[in-house]
PDB file of N, CA and C in Angstrom:
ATOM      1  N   UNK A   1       0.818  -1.183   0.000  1.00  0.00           N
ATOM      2  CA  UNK A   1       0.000   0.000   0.000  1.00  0.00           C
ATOM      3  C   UNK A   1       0.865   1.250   0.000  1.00  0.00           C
ATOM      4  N   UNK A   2       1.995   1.207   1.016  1.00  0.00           N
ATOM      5  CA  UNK A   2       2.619   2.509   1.077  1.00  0.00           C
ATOM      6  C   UNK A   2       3.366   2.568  -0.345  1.00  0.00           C
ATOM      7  N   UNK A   3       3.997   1.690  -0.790  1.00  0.00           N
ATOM      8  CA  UNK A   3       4.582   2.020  -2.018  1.00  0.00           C
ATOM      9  C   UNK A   3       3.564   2.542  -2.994  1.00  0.00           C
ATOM     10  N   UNK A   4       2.768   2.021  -3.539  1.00  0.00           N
ATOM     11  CA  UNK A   4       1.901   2.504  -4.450  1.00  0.00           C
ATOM     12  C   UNK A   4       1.240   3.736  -4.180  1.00  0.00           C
ATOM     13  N   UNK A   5       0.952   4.409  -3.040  1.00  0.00           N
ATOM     14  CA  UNK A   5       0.583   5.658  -2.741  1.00  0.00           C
ATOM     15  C   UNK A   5       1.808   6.359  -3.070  1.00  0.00           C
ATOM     16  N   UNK A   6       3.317   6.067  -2.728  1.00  0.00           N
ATOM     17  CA  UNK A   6       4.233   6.661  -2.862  1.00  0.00           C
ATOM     18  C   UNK A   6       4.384   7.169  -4.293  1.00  0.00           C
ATOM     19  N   UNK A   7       4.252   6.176  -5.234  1.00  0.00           N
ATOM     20  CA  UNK A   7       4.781   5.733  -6.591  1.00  0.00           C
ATOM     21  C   UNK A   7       3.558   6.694  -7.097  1.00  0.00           C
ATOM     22  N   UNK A   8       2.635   7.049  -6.833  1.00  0.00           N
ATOM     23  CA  UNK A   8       1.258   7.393  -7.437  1.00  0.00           C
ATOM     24  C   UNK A   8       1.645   9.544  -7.111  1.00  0.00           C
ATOM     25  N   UNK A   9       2.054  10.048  -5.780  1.00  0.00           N
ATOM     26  CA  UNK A   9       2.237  10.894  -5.119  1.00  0.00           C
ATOM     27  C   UNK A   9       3.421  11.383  -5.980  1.00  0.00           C
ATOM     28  N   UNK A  10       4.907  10.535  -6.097  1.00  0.00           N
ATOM     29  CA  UNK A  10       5.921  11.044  -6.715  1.00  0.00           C
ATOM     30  C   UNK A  10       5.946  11.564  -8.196  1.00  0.00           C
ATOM     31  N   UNK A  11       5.099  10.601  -9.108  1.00  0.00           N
ATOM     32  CA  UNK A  11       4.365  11.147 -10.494  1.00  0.00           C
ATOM     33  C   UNK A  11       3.653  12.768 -10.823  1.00  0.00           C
ATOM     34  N   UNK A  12       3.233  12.669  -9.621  1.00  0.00           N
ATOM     35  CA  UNK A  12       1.836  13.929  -9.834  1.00  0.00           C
ATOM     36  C   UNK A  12       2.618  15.153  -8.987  1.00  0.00           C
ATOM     37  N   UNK A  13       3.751  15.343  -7.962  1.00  0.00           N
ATOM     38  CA  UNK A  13       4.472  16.411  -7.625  1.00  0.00           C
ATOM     39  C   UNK A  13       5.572  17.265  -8.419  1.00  0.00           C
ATOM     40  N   UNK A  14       6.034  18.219  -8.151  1.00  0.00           N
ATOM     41  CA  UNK A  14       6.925  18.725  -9.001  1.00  0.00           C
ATOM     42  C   UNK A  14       8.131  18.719  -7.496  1.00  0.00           C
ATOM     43  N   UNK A  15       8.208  18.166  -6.541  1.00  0.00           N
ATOM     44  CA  UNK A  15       9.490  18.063  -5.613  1.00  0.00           C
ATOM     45  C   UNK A  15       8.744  16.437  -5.169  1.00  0.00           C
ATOM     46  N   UNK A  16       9.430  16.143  -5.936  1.00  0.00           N
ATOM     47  CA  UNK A  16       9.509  14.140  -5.508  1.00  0.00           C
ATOM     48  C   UNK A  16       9.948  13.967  -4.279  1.00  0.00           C
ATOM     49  N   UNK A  17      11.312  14.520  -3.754  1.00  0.00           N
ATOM     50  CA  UNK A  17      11.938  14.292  -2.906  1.00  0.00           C
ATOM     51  C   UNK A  17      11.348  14.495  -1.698  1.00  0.00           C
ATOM     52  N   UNK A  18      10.316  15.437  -1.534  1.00  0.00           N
ATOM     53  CA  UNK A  18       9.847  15.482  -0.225  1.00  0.00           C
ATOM     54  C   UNK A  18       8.203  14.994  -0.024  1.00  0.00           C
ATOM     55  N   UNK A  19       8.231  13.924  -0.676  1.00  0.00           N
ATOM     56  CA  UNK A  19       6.988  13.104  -0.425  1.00  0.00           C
ATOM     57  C   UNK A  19       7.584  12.530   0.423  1.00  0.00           C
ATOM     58  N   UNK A  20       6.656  11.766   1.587  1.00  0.00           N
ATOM     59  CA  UNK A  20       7.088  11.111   2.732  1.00  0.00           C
ATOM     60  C   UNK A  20       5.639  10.659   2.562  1.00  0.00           C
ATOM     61  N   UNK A  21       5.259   8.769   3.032  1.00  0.00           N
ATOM     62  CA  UNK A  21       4.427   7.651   3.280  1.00  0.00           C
ATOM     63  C   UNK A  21       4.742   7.033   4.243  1.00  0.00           C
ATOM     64  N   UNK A  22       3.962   7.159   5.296  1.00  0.00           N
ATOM     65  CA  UNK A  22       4.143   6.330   6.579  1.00  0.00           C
ATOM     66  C   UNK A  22       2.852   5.301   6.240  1.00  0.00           C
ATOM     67  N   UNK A  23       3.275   4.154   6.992  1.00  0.00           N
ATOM     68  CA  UNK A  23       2.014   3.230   6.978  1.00  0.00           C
ATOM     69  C   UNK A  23       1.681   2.518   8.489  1.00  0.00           C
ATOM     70  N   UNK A  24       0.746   2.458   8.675  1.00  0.00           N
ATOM     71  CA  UNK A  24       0.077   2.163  10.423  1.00  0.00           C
ATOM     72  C   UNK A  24      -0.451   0.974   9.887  1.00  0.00           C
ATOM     73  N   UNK A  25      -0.166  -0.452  10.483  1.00  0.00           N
ATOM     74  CA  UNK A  25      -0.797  -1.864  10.342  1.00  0.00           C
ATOM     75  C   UNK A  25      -1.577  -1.629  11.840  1.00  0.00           C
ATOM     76  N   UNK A  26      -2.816  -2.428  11.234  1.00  0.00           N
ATOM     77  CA  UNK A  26      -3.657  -2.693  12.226  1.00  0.00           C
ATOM     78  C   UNK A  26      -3.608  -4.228  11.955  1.00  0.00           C
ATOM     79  N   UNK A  27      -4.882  -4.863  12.940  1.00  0.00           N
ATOM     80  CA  UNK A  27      -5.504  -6.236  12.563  1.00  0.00           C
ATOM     81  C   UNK A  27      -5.785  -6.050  10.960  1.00  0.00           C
ATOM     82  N   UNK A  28      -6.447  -5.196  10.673  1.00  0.00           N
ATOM     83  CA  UNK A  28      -7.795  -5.283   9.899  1.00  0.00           C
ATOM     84  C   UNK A  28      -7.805  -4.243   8.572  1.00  0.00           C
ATOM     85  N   UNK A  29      -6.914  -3.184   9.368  1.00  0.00           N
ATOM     86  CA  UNK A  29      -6.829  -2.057   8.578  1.00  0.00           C
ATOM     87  C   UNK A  29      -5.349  -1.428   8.303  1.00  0.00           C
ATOM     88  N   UNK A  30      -5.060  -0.500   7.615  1.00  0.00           N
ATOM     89  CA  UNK A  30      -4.057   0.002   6.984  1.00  0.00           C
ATOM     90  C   UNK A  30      -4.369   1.346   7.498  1.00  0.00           C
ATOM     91  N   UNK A  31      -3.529   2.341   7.901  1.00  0.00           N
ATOM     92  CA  UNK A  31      -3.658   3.894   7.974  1.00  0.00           C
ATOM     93  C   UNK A  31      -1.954   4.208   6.643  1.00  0.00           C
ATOM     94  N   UNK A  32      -2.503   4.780   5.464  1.00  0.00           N
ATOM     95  CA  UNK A  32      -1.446   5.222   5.218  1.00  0.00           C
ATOM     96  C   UNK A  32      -1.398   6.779   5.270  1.00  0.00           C
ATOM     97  N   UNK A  33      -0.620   7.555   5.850  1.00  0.00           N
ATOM     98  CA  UNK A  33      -0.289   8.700   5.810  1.00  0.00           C
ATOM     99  C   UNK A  33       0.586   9.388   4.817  1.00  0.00           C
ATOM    100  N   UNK A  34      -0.040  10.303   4.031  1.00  0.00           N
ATOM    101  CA  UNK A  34       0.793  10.910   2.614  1.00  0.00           C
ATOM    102  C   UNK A  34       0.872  12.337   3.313  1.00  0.00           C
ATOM    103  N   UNK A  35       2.517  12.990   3.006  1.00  0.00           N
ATOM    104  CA  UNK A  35       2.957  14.037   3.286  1.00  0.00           C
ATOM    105  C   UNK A  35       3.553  15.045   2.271  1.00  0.00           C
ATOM    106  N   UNK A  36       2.983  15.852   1.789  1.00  0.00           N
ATOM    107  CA  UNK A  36       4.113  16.090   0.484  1.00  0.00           C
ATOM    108  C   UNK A  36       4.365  17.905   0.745  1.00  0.00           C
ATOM    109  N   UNK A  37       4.739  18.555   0.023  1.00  0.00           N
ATOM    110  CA  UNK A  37       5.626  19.979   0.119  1.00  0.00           C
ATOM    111  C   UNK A  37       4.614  20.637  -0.186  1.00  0.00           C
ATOM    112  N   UNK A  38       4.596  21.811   0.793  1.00  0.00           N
ATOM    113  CA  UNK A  38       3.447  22.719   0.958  1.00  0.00           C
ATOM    114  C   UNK A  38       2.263  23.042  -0.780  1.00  0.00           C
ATOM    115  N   UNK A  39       3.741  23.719  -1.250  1.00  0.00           N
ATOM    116  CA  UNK A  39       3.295  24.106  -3.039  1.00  0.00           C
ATOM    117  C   UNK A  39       2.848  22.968  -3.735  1.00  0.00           C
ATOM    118  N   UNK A  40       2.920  21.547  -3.618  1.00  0.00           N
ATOM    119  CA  UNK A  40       2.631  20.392  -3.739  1.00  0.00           C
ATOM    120  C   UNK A  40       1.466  20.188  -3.368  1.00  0.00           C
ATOM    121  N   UNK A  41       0.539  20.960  -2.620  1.00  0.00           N
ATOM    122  CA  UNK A  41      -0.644  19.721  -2.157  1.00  0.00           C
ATOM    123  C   UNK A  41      -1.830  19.962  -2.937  1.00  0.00           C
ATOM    124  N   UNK A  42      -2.184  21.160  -3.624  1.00  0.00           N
ATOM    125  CA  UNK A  42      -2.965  21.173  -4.712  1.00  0.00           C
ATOM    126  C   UNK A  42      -3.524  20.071  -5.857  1.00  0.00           C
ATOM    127  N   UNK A  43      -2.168  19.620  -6.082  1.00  0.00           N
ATOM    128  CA  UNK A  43      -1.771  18.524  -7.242  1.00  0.00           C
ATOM    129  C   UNK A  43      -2.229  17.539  -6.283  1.00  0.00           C
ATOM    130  N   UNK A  44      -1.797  17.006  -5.261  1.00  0.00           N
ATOM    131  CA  UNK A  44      -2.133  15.497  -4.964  1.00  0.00           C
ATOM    132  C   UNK A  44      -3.268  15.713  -4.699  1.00  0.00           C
ATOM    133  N   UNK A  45      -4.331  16.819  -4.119  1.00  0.00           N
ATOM    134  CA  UNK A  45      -5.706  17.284  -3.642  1.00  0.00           C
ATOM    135  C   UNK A  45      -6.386  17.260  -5.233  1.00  0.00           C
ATOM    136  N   UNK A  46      -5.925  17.440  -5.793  1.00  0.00           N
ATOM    137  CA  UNK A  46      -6.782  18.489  -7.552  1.00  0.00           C
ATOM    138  C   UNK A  46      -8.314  19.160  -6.724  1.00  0.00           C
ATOM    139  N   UNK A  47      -8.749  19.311  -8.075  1.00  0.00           N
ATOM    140  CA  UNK A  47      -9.774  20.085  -8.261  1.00  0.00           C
ATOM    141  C   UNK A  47     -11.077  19.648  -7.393  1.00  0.00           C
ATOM    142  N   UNK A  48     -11.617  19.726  -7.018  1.00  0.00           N
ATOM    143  CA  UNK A  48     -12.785  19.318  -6.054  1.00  0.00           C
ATOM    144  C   UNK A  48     -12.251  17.952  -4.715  1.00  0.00           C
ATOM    145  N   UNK A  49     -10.993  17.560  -5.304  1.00  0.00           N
ATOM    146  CA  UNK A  49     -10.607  16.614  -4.527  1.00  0.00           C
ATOM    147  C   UNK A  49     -10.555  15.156  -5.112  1.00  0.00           C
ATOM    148  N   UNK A  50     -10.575  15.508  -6.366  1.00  0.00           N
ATOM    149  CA  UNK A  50     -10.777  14.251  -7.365  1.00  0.00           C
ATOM    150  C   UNK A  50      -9.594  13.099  -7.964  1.00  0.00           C
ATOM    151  N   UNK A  51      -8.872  13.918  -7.637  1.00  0.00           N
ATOM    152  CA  UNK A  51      -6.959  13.321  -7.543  1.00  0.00           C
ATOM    153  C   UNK A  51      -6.966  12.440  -6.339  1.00  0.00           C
ATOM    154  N   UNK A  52      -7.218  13.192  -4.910  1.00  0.00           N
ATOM    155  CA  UNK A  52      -7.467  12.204  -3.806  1.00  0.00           C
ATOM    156  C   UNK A  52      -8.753  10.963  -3.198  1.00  0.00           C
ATOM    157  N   UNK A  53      -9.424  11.683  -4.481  1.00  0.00           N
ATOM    158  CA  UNK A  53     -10.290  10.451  -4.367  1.00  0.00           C
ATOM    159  C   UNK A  53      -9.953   9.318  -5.112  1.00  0.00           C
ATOM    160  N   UNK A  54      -9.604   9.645  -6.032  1.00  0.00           N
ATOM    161  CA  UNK A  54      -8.845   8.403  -7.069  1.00  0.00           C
ATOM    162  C   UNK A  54      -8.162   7.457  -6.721  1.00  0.00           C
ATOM    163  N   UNK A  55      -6.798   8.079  -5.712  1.00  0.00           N
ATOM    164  CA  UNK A  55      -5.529   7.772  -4.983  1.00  0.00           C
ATOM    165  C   UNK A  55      -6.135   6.870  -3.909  1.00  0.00           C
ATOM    166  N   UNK A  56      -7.109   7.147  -3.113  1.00  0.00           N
ATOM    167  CA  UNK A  56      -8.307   6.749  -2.037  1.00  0.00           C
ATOM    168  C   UNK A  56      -8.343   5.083  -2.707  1.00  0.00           C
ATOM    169  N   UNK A  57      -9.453   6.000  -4.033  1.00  0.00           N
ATOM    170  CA  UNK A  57      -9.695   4.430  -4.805  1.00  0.00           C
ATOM    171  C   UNK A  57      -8.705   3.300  -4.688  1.00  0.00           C
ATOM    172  N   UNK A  58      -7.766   3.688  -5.566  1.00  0.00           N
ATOM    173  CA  UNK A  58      -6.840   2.721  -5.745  1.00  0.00           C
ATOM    174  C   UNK A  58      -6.211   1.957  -4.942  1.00  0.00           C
ATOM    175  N   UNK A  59      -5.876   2.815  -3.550  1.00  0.00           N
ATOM    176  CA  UNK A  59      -5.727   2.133  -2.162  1.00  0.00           C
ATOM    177  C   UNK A  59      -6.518   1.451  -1.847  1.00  0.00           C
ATOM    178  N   UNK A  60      -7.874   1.316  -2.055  1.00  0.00           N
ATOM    179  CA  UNK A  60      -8.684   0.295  -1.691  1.00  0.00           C
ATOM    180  C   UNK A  60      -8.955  -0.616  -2.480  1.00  0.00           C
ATOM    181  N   UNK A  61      -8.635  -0.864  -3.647  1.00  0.00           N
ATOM    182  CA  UNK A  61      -8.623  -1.913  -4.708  1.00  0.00           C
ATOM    183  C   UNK A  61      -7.809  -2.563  -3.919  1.00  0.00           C
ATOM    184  N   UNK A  62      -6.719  -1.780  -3.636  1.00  0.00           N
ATOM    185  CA  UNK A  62      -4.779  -2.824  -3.579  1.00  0.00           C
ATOM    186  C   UNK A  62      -5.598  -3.569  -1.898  1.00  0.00           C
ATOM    187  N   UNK A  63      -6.127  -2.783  -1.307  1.00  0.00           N
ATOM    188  CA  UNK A  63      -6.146  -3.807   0.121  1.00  0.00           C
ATOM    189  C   UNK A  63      -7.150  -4.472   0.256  1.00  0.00           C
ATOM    190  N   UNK A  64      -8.536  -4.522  -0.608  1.00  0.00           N
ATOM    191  CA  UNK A  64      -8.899  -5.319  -1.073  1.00  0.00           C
ATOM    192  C   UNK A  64      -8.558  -6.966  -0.817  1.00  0.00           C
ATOM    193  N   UNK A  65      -7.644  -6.880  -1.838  1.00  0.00           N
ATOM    194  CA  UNK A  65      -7.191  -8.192  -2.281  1.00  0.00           C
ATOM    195  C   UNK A  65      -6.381  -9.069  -0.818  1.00  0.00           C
ATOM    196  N   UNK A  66      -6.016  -7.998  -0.172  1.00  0.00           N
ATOM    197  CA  UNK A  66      -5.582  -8.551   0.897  1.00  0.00           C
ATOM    198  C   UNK A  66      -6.059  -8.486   2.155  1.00  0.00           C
ATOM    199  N   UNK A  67      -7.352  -8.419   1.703  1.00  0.00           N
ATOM    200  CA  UNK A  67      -8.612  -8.557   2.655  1.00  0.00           C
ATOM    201  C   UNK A  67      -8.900  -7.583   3.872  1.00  0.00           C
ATOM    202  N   UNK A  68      -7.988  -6.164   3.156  1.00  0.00           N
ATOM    203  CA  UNK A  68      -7.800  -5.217   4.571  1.00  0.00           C
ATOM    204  C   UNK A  68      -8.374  -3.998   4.411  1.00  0.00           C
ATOM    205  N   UNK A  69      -8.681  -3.201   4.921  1.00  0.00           N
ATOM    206  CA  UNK A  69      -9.181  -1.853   5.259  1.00  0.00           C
ATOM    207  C   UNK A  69      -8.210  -0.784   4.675  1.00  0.00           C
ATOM    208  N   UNK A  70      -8.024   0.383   4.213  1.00  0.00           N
ATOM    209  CA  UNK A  70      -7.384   1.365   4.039  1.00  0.00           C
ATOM    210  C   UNK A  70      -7.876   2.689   4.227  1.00  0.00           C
ATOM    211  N   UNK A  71      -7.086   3.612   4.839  1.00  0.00           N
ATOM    212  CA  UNK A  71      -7.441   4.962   5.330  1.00  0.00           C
ATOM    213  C   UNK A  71      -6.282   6.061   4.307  1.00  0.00           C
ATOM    214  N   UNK A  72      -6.610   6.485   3.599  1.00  0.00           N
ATOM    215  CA  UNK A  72      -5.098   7.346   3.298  1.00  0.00           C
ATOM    216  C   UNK A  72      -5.531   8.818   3.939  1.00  0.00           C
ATOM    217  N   UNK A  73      -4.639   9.468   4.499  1.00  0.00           N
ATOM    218  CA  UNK A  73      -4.879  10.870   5.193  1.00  0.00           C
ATOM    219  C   UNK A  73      -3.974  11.157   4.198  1.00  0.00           C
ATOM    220  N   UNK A  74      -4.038  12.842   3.908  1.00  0.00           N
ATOM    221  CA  UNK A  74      -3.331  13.514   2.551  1.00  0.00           C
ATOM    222  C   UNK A  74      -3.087  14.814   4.362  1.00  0.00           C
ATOM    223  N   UNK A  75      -1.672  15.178   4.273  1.00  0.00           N
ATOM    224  CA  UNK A  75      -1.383  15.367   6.013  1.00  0.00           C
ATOM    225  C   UNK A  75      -0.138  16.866   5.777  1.00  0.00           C
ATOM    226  N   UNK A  76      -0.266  17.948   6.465  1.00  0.00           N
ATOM    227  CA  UNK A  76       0.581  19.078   6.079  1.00  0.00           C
ATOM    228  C   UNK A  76       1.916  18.669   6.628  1.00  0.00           C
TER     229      UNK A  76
END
C-alpha cells in the first residue's frame, strides 16, 4: 500500500523528494499517511478533490485483495 501511494504521489508532484508515506498496520486495517511539500498539495488534492479520491480508490482496490481496510490521510 505505502509504495503505491508513494509511486502514485511522486508522479503527480513537481518536488519528488519530499513526499514522505508512513504506513500504520492494524488487525484489519491500513492507515497510510501521505505528506508532500506545501506548493505540492494542490496537485495530490486536484480540483474538487478528485486526484485524492482516485488515490483513495486505488488504495482500496490494492487492500482489497488482501482482505484489509485502508485509510489514506493527505497530512501538512
Amino acid at each position: 500500500m505505502k509504495d503505491l501511494v508513494e509511486l502514485i504521489a511522486k508522479s503527480l508532484v513537481d518536488n519528488p523528494d519530499a513526499v514522505e508515506v508512513t504506513q500504520i498496520e492494524g488487525e484489519k486495517s491500513v492507515i497510510v499517511e501521505l505528506k508532500v511539500a506545501p506548493e505540492d498539495m494542490g496537485k495530490v488534492i486536484g480540483k474538487q478533490g478528485k486526484i485524492a479520491k482516485s488515490i483513495r480508490a486505488l488504495a482500496k482496490a490494492a487492500a482489497a485483495k488482501e482482505g484489509k481496510r485502508v485509510v489514506v490521510e493527505i497530512i501538512r
